[in-house]
C-alpha atoms as a PDB file:
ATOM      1  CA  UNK A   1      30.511 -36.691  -2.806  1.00  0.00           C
ATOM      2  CA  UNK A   2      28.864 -33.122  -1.757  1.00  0.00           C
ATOM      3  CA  UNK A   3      25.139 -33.378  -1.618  1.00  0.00           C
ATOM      4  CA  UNK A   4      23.643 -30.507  -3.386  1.00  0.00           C
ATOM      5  CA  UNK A   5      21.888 -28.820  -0.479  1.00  0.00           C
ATOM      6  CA  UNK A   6      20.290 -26.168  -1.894  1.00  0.00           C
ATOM      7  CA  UNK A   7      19.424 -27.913  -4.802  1.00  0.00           C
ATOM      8  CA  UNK A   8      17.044 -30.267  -2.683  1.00  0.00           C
ATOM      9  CA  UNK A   9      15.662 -27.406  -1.199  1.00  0.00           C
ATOM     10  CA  UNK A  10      15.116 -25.818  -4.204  1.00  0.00           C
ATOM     11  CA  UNK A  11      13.501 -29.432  -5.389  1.00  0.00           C
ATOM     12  CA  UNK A  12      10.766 -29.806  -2.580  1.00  0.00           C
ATOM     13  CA  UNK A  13      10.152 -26.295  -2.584  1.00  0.00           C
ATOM     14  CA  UNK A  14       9.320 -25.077   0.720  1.00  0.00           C
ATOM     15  CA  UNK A  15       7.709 -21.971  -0.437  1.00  0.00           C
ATOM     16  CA  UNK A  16       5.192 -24.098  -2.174  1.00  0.00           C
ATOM     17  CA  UNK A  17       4.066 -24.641   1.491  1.00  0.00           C
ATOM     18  CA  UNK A  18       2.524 -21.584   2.178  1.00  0.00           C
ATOM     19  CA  UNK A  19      -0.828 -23.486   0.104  1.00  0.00           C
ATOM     20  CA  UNK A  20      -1.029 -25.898   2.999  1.00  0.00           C
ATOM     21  CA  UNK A  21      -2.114 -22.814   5.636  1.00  0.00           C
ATOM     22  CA  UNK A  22      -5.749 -23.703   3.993  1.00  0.00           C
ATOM     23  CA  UNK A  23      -5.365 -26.743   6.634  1.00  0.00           C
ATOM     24  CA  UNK A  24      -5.868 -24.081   9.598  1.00  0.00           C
ATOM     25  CA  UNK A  25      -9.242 -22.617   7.786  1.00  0.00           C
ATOM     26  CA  UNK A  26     -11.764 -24.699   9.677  1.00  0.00           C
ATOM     27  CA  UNK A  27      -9.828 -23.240  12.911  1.00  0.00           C
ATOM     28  CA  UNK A  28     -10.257 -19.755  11.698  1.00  0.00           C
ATOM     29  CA  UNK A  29     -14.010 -19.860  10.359  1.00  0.00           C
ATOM     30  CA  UNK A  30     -15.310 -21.745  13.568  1.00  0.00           C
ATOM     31  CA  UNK A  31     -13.514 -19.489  15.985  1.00  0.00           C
ATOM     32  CA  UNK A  32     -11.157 -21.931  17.208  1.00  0.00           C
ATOM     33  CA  UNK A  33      -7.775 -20.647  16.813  1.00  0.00           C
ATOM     34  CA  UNK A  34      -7.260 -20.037  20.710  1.00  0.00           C
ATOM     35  CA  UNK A  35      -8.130 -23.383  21.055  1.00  0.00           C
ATOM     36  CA  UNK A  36      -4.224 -24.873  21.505  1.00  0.00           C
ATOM     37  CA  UNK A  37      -5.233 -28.599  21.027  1.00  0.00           C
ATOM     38  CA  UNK A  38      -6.972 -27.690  17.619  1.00  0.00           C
ATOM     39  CA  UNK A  39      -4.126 -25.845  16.891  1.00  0.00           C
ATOM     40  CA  UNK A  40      -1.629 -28.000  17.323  1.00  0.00           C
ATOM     41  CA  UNK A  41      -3.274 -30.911  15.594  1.00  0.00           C
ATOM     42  CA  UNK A  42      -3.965 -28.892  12.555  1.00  0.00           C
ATOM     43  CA  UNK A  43       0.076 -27.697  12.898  1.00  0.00           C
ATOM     44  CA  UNK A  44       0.497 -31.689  12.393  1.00  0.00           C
ATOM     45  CA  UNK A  45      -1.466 -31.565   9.365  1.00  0.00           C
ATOM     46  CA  UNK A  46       0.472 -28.558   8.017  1.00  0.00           C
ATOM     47  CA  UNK A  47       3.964 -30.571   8.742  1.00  0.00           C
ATOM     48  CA  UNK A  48       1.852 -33.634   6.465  1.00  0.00           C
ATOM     49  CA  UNK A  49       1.058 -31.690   4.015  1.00  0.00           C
ATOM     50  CA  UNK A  50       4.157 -29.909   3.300  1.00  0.00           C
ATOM     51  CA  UNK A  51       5.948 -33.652   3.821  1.00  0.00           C
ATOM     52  CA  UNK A  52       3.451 -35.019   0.999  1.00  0.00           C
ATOM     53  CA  UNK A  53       3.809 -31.606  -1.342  1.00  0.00           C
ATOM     54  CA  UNK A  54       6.954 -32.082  -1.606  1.00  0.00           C
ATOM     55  CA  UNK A  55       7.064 -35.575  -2.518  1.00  0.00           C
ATOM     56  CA  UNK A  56       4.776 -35.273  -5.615  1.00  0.00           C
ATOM     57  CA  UNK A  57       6.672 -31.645  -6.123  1.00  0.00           C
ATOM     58  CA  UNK A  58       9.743 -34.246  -6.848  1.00  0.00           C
ATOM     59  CA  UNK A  59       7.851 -37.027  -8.665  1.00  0.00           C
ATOM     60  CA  UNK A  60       6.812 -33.909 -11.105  1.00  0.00           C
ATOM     61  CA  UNK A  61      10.009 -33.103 -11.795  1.00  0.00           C
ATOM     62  CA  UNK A  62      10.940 -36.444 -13.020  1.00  0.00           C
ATOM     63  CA  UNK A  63       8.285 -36.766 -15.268  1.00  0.00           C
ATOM     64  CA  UNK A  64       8.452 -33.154 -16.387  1.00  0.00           C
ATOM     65  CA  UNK A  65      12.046 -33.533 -16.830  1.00  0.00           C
ATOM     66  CA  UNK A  66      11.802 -33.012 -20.728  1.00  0.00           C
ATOM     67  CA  UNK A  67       9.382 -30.457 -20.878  1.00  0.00           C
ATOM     68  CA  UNK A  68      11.220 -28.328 -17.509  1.00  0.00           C
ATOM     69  CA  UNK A  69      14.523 -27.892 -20.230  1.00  0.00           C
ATOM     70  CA  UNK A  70      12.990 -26.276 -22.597  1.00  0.00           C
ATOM     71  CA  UNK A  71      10.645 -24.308 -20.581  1.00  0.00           C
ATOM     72  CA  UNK A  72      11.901 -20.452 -19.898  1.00  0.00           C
ATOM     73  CA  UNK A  73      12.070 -20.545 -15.998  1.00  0.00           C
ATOM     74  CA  UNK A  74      11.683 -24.115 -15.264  1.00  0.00           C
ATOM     75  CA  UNK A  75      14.895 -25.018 -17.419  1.00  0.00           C
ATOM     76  CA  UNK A  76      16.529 -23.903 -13.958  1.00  0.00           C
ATOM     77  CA  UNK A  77      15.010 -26.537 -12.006  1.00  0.00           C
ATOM     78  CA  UNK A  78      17.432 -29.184 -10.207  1.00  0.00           C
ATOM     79  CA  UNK A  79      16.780 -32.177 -12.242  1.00  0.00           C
ATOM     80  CA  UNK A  80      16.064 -30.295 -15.711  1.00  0.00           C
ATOM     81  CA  UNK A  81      19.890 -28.702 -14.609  1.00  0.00           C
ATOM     82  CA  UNK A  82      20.858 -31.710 -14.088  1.00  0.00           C
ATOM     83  CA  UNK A  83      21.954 -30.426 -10.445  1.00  0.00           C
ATOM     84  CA  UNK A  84      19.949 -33.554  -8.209  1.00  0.00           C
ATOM     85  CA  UNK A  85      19.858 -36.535  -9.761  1.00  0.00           C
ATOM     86  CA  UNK A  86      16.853 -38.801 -10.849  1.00  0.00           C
ATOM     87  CA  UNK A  87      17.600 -41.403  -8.631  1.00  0.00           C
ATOM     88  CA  UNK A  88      17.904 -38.676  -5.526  1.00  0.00           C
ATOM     89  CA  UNK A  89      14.916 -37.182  -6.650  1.00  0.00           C
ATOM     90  CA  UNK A  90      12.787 -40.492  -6.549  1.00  0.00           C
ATOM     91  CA  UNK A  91      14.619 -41.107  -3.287  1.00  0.00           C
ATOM     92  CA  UNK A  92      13.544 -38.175  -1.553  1.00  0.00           C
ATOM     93  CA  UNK A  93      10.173 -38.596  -3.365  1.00  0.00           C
ATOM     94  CA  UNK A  94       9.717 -41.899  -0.796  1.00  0.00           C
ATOM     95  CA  UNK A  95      11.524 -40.562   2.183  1.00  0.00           C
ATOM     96  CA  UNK A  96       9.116 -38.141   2.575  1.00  0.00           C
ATOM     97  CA  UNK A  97       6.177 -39.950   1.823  1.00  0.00           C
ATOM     98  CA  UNK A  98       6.936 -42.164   4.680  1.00  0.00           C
ATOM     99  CA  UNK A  99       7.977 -39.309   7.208  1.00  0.00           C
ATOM    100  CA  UNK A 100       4.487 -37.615   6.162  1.00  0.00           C
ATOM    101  CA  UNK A 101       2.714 -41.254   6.750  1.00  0.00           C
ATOM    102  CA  UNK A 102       4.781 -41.507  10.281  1.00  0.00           C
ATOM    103  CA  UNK A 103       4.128 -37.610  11.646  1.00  0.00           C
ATOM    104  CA  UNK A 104       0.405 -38.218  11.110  1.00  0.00           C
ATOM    105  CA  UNK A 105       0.383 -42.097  12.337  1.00  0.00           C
ATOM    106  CA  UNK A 106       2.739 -40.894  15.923  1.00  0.00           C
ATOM    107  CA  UNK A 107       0.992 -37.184  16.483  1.00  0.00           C
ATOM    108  CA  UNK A 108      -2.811 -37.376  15.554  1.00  0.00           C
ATOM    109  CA  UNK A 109      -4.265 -39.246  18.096  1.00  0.00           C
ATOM    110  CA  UNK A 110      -7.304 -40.545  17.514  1.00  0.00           C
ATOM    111  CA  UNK A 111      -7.828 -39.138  13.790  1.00  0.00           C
ATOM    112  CA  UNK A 112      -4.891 -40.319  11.831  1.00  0.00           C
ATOM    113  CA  UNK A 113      -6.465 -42.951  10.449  1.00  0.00           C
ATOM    114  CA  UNK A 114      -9.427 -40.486   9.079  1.00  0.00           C
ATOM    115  CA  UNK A 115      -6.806 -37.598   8.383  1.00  0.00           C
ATOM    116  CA  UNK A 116      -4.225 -40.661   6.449  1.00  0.00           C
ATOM    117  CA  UNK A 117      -6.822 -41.538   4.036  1.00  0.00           C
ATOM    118  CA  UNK A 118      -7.957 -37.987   3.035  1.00  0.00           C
ATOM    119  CA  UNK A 119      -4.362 -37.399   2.743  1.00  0.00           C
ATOM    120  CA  UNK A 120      -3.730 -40.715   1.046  1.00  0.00           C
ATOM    121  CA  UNK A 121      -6.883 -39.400  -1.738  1.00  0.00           C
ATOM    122  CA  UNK A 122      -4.692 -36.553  -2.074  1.00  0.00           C
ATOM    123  CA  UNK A 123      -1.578 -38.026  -2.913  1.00  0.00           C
ATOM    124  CA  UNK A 124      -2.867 -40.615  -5.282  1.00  0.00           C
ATOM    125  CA  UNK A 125      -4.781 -37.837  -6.911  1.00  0.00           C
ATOM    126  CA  UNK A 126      -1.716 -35.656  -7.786  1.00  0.00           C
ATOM    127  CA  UNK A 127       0.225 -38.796  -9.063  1.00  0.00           C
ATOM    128  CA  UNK A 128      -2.297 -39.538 -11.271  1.00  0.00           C
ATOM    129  CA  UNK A 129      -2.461 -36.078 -12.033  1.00  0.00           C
ATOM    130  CA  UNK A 130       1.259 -36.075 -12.570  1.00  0.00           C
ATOM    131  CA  UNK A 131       1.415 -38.917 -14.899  1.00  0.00           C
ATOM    132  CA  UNK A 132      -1.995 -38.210 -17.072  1.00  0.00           C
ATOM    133  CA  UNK A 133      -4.745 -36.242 -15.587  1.00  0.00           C
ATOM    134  CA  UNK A 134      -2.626 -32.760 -16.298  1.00  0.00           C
ATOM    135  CA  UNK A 135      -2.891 -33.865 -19.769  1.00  0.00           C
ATOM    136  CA  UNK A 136      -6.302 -33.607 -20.129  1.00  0.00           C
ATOM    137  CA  UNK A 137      -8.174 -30.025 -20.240  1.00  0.00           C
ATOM    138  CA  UNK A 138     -10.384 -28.643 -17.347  1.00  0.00           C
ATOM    139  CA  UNK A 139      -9.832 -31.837 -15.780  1.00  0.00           C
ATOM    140  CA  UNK A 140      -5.832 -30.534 -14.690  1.00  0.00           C
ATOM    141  CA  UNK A 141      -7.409 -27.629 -13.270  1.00  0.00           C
ATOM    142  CA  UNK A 142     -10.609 -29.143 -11.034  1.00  0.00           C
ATOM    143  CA  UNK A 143      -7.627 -31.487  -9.808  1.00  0.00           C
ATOM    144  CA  UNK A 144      -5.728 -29.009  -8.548  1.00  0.00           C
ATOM    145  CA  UNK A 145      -8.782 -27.463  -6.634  1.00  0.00           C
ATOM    146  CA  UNK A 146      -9.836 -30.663  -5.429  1.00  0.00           C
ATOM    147  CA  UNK A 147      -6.754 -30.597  -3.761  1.00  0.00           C
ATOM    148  CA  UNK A 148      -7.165 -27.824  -1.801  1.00  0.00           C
ATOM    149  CA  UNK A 149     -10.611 -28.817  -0.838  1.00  0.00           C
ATOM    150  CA  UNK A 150      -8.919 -32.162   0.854  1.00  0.00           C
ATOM    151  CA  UNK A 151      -6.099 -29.685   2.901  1.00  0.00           C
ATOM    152  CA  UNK A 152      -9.389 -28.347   4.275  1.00  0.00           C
ATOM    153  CA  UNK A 153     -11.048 -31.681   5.462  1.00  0.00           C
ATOM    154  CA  UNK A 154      -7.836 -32.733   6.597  1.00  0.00           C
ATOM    155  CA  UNK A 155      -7.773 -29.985   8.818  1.00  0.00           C
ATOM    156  CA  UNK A 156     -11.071 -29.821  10.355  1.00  0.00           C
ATOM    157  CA  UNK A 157     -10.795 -33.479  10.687  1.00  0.00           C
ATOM    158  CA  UNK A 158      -7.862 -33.394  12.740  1.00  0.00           C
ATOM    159  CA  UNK A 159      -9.818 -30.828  15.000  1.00  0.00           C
ATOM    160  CA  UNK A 160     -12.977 -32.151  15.046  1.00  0.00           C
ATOM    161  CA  UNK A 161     -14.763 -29.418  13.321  1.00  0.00           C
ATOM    162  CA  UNK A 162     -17.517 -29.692  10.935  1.00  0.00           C
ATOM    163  CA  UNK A 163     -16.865 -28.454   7.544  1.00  0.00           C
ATOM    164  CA  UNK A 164     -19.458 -25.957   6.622  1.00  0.00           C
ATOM    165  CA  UNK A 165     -20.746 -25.823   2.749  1.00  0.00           C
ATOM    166  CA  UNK A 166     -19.432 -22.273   3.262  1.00  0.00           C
ATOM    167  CA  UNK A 167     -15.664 -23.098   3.408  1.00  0.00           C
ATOM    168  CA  UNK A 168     -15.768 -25.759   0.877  1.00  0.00           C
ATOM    169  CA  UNK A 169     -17.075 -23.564  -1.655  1.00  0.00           C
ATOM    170  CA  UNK A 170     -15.087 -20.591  -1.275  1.00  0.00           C
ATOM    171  CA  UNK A 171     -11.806 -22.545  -0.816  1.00  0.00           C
ATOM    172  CA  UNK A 172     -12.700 -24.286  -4.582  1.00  0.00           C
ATOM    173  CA  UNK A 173     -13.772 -21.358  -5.840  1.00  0.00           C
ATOM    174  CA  UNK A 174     -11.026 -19.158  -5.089  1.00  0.00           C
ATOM    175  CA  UNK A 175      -7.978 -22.168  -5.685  1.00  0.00           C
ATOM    176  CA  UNK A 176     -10.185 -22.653  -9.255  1.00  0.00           C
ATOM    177  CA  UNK A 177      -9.230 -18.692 -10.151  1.00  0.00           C
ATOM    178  CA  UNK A 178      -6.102 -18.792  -9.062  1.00  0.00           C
ATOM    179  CA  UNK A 179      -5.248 -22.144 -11.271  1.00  0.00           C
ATOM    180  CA  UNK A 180      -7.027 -20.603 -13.927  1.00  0.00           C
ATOM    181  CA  UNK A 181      -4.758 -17.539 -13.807  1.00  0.00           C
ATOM    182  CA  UNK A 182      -1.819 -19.256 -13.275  1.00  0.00           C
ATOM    183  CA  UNK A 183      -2.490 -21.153 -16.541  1.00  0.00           C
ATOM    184  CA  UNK A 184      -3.176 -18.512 -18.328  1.00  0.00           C
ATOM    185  CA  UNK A 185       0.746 -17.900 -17.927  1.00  0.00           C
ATOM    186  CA  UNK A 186       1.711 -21.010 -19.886  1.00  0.00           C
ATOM    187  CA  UNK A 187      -0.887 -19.672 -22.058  1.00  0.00           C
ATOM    188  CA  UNK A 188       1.379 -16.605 -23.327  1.00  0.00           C
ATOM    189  CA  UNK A 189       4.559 -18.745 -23.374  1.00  0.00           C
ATOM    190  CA  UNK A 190       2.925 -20.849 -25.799  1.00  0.00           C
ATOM    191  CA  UNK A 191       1.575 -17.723 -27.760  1.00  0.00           C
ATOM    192  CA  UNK A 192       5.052 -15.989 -27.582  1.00  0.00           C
ATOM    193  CA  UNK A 193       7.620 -18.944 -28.354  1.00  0.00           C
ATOM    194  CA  UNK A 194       5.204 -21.328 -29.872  1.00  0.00           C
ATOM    195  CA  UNK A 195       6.774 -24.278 -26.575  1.00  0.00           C
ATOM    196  CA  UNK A 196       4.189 -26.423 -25.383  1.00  0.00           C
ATOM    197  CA  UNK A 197       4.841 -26.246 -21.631  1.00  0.00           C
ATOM    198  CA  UNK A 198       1.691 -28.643 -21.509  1.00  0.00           C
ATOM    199  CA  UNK A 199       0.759 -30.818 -23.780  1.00  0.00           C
ATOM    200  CA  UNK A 200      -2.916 -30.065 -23.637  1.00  0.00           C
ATOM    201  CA  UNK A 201      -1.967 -25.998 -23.859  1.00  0.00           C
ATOM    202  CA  UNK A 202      -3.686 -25.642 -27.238  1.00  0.00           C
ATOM    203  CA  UNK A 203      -6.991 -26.562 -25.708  1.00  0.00           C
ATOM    204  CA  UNK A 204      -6.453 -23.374 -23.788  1.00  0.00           C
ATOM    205  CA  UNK A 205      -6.991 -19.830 -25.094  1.00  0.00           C
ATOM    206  CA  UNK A 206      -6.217 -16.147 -23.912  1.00  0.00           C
ATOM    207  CA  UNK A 207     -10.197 -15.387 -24.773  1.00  0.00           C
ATOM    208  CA  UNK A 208     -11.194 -18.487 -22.982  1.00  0.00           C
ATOM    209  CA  UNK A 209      -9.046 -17.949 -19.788  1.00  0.00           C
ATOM    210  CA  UNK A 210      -9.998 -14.365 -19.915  1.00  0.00           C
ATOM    211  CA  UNK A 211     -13.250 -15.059 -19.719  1.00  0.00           C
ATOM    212  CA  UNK A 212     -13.058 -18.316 -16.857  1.00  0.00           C
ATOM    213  CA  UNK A 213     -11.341 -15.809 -14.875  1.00  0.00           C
ATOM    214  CA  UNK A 214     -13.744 -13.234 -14.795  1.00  0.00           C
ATOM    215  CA  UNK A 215     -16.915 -15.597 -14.236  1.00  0.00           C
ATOM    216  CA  UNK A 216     -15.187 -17.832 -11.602  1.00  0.00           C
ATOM    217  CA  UNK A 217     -13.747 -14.163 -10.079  1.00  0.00           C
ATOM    218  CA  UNK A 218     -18.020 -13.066  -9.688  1.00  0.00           C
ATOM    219  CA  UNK A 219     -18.828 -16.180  -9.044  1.00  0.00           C
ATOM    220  CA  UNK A 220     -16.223 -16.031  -5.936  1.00  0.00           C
ATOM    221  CA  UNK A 221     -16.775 -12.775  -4.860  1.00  0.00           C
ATOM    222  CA  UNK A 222     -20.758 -13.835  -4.847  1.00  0.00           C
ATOM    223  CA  UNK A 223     -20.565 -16.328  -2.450  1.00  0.00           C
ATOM    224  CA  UNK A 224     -18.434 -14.422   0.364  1.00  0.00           C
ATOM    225  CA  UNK A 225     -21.042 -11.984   0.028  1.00  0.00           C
ATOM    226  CA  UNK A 226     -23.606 -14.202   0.909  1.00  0.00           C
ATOM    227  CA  UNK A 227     -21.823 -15.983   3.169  1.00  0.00           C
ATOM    228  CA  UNK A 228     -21.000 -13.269   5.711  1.00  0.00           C
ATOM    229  CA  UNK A 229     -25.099 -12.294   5.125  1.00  0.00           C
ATOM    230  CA  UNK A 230     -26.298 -15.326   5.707  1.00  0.00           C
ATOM    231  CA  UNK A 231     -28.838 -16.281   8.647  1.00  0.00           C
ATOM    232  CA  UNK A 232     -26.913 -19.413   9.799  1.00  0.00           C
ATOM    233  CA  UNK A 233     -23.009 -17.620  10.308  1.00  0.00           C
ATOM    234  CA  UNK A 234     -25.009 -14.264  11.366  1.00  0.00           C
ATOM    235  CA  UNK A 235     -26.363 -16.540  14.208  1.00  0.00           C
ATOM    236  CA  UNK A 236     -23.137 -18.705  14.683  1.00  0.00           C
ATOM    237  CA  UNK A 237     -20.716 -15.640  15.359  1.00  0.00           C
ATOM    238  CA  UNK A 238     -23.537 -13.136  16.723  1.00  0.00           C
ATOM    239  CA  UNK A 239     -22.759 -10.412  14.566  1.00  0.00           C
ATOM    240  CA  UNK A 240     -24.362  -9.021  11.242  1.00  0.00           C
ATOM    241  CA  UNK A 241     -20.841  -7.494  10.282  1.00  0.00           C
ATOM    242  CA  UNK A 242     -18.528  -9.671   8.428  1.00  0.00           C
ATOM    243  CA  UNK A 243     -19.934  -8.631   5.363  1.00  0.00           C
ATOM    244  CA  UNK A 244     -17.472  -5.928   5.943  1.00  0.00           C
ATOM    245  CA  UNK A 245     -14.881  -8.572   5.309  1.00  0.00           C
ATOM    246  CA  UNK A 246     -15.755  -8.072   2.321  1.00  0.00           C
ATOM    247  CA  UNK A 247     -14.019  -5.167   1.171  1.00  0.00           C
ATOM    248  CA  UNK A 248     -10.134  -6.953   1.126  1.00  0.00           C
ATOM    249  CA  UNK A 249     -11.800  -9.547  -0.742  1.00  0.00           C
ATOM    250  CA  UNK A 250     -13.137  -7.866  -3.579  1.00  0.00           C
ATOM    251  CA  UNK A 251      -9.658  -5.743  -3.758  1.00  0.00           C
ATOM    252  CA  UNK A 252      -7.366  -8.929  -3.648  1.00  0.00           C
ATOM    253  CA  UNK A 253      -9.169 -10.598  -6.462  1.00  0.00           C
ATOM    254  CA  UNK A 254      -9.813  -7.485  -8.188  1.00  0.00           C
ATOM    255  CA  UNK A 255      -5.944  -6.580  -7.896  1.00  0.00           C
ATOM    256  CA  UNK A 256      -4.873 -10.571  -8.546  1.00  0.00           C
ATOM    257  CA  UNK A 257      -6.707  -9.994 -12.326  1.00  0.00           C
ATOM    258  CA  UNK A 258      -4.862  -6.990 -12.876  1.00  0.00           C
ATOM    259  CA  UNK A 259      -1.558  -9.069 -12.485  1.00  0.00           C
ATOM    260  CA  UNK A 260      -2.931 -11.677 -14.223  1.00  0.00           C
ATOM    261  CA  UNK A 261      -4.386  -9.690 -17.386  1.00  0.00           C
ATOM    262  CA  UNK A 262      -2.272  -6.556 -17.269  1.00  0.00           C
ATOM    263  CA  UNK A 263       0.629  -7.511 -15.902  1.00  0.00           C
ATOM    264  CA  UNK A 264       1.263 -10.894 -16.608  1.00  0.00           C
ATOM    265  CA  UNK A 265       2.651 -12.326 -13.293  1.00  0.00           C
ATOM    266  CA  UNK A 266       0.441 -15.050 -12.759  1.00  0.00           C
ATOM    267  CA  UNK A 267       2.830 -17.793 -13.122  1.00  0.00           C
ATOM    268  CA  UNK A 268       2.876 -18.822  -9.544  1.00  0.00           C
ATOM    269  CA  UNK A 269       0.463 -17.824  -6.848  1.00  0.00           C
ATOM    270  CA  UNK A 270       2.278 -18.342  -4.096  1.00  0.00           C
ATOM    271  CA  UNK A 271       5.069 -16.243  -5.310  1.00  0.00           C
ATOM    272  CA  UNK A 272       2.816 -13.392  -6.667  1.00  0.00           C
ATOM    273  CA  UNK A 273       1.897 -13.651  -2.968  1.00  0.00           C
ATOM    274  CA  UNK A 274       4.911 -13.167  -1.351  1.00  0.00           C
ATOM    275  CA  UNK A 275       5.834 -10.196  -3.397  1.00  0.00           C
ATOM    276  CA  UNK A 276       3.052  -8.077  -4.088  1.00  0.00           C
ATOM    277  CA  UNK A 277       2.533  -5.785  -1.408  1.00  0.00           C
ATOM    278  CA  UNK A 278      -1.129  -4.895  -2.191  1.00  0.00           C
ATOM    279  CA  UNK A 279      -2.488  -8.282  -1.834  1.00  0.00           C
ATOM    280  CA  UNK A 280      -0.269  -8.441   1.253  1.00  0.00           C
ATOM    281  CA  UNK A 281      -2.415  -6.086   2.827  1.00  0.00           C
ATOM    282  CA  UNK A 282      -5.547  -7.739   1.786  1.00  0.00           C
ATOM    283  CA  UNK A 283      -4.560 -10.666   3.146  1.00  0.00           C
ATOM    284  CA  UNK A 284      -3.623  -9.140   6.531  1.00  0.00           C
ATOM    285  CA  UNK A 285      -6.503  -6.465   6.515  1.00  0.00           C
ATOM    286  CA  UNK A 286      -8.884  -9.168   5.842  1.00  0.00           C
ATOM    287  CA  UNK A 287      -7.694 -11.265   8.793  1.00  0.00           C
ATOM    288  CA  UNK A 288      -7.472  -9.063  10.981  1.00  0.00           C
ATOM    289  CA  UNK A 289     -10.872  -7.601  10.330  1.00  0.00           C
ATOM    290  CA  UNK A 290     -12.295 -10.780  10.334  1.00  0.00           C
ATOM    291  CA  UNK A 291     -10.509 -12.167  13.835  1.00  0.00           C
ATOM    292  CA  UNK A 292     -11.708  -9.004  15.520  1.00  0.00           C
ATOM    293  CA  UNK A 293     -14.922  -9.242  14.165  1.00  0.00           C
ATOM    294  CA  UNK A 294     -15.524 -12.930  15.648  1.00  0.00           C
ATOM    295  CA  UNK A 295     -13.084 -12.749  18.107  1.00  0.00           C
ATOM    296  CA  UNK A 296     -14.194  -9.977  20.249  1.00  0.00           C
END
């Protein structure tokens, strides 16, 4: 029997890891990305991660099996093709678990255990998440921040670095607008063919997204500009200007709701990321502003 290579792949969804870089933040705020140990310990976290993602990427896909076939784009998907089996998908859901459980047990010295049971929160988060919490309105999308949150204390954890208010705040902030805008896509699939590609879409409108966007969008935007003028990382990095940081910022997000509103390309994030070249600049501006900034 030929295993279905690419139809794995395209089942864990390696792209999907590109979300788990948040595990390197701490590194990158605190100034310790020459650091190798730090580095490499948070490059274990990464591996983790992207182990655990795609786990609960395949233990979606079994319970969204239904919902994926008549879905536009996810209809494609491997088990809503009927390309990769159910009982390959659940097996490859527990392989990797395990691997995920073994990288961090064999490589993380004395963290894992601290690093494990953030990561095992995470998990057990996003299956309940996968089996009810998605259901239920708001709740889906704080889940899915909260998530992002925990890739950041895994990280610093792993390094030993203390986790600032700062970086908690903007990573929930800024993984809160991007769910938001990436629901807003299922939003105008309902709108257009009347499918529910959630069951809780009609507690969802384009007025109210609009408007979550823009607030959570100020409310983001607000608090990198006070972070990079605040007393405490003025006096931790010795330098009064990272507030000009904040000028990639401001154009990403501003340039993210134009896709979003005008456009309508916010299905997924990490994609929209990997194509559009104007918030690939942002990005790269932005850290390479910021690395020289603190750096030298």
């Amino acid at each position: 029997m030929q295993i279905p290579v690419k139809s794995i792949l395209l089942l864990l969804r390696p792209y999907q890891w590109l979300k788990n870089l948040f595990v390197f933040s701490p590194l990158f705020f605190c100034g310790q990305l020459a650091q190798w140990n730090s580095l490499y310990l948070a490059a274990i976290v990464f591996i983790a991660y992207s182990l655990m993602a795609s786990s609960i990427y395949c233990f979606n896909d079994i319970r969204d099996i239904e919902a994926d076939r008549v879905h536009p784009e996810k209809c494609s998907r491997p088990l809503a093709s009927g390309t990769v089996s159910v009982t390959t998908a659940y097996f490859m859901m527990l392989a990797l678990f395990f691997l995920a459980i073994a990288v961090m047990y064999f490589f993380l010295g004395t963290a894992k255990w601290k690093v494990i049971g953030i990561t095992g929160i995470y998990y057990l988060l996003n299956i309940a998440y996968c089996i009810k919490l998605k259901h239920i309105a708001i709740v889906d999308i704080f889940i899915i921040s909260t998530g992002f949150v925990l890739r950041v204390f895994a990280g610093g954890c792993a390094a030993g670095i203390y986790i600032s208010h700062w970086i908690i705040l903007m990573t929930f902030l800024l993984a809160l607008f991007l769910t938001f805008a990436k629901r807003r896509d299922d939003v105008v699939i309902y709108a257009k063919t009347d499918i529910k590609v959630r069951l809780n879409i009609n507690r969802y409108s384009l007025e109210f997204i609009n408007q979550a966007i823009s607030i959570i969008a100020s409310v983001t935007i607000v608090c990198y500009l006070m972070y990079t003028v605040s007393a405490e990382v003025i006096a931790y990095f010795q330098t009064s200007y990272l507030y000009v940081t904040s000028i990639f910022v401001i154009a990403g997000i501003i340039r993210y709701m134009q896709l979003t509103i005008v456009d309508v390309k916010s299905g997924s994030p990490t994609k929209v990321l990997l194509k559009d070249k104007f918030i690939q600049l942002c990005v790269i501006a932005w850290i390479i502003t910021f690395f020289v900034i603190i750096y030298f």
